[in-house]
C-alpha atoms as a PDB file:
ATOM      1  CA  UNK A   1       3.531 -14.310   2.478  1.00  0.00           C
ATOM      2  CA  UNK A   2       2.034 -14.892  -1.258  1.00  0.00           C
ATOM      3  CA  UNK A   3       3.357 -12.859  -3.985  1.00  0.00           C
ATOM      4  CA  UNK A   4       3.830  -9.393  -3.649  1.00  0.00           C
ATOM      5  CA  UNK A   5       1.754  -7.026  -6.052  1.00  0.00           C
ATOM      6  CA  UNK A   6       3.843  -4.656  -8.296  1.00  0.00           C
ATOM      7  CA  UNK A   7       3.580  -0.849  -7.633  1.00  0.00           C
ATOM      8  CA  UNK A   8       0.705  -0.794 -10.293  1.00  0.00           C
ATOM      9  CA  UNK A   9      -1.989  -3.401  -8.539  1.00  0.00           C
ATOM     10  CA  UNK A  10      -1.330  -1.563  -5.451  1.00  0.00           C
ATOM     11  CA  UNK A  11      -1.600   1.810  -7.004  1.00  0.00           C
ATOM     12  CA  UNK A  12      -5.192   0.947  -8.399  1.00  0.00           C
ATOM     13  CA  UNK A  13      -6.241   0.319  -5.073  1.00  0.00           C
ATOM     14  CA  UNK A  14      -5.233   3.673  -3.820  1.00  0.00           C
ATOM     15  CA  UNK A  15      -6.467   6.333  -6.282  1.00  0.00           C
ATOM     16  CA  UNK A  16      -7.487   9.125  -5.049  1.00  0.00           C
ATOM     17  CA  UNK A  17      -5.837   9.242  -1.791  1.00  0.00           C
ATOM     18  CA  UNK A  18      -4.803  12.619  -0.560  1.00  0.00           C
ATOM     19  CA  UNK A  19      -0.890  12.370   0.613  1.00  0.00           C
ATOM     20  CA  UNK A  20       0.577  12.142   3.034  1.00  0.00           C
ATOM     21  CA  UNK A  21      -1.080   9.181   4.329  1.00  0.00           C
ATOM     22  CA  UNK A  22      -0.802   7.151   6.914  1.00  0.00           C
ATOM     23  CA  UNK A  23      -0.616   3.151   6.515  1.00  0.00           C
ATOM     24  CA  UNK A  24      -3.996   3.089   8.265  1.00  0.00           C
ATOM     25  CA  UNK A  25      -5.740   5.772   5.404  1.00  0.00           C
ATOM     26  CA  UNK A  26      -3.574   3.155   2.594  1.00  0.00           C
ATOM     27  CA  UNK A  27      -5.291   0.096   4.304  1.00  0.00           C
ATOM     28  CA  UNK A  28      -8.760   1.228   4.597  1.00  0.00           C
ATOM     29  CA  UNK A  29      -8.381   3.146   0.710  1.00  0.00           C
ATOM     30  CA  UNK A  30      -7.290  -0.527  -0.493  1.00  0.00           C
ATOM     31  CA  UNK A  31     -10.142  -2.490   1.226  1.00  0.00           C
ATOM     32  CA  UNK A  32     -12.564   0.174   0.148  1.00  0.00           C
ATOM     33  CA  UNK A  33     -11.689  -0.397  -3.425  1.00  0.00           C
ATOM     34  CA  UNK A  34     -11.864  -4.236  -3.194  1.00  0.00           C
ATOM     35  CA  UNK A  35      -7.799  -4.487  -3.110  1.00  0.00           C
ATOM     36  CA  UNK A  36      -7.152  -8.389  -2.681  1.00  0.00           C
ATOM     37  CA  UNK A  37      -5.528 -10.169   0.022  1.00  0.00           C
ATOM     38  CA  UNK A  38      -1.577  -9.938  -1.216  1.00  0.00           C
ATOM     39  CA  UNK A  39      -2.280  -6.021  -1.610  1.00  0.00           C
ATOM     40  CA  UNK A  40      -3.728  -6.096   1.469  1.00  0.00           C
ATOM     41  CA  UNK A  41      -1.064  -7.931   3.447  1.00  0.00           C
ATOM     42  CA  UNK A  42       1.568  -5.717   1.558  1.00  0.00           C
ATOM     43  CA  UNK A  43       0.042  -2.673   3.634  1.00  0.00           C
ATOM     44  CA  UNK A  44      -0.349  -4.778   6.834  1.00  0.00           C
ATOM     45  CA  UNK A  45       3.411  -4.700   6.534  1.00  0.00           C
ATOM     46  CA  UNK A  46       4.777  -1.149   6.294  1.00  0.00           C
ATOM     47  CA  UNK A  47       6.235   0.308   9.094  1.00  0.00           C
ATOM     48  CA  UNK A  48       3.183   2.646  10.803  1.00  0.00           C
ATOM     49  CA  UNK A  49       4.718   6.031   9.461  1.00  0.00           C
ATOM     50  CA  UNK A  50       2.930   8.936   7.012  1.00  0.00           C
ATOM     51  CA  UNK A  51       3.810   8.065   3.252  1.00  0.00           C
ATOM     52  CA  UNK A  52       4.196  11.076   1.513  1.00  0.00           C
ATOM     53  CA  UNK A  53       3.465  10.121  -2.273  1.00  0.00           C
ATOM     54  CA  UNK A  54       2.633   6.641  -4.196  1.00  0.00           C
ATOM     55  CA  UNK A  55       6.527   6.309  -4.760  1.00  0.00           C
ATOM     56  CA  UNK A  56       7.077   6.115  -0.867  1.00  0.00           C
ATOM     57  CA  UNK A  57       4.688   3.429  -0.623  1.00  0.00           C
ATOM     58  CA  UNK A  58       6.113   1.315  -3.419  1.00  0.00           C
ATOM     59  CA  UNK A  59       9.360   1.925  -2.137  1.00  0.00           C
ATOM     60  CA  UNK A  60       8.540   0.704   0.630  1.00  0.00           C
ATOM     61  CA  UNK A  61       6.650  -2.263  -0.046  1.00  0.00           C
ATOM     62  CA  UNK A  62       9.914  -3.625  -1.945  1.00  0.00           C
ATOM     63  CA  UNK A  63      12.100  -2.525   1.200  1.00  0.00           C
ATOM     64  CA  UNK A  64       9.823  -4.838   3.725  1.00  0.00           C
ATOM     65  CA  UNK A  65       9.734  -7.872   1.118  1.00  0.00           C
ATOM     66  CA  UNK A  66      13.629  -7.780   0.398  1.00  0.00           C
END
């Protein structure tokens, strides 16, 4: 996998999405906003669960690259 993005580049590609969210609302937020491919394949890669804040997803974007 290329680099992954830090909390903030993945953050701009999700503002203004109403939590909880699932990865599928994250995915289609990011690709709506032009996110680029490493955001993108950051998504791809959380578990398929309801996030319930932007913390959640960050978390969890360092838990599935560590």
């Amino acid at each position: 996998m290329a680099d992954t993005p830090n909390p903030i580049q993945i953050q701009k590609f999700l503002g203004g999405i109403d939590y909880p969210a699932k990865r599928d609302d994250l995915l289609s937020r990011a690709k709506d906003a032009g996110a680029d491919s490493n955001v993108i394949e950051a998504l791809e890669a959380l578990p398929d669960r309801e996030y319930d804040s932007p913390t959640a997803v960050s978390s969890a974007i360092s838990d599935s690259n560590s």
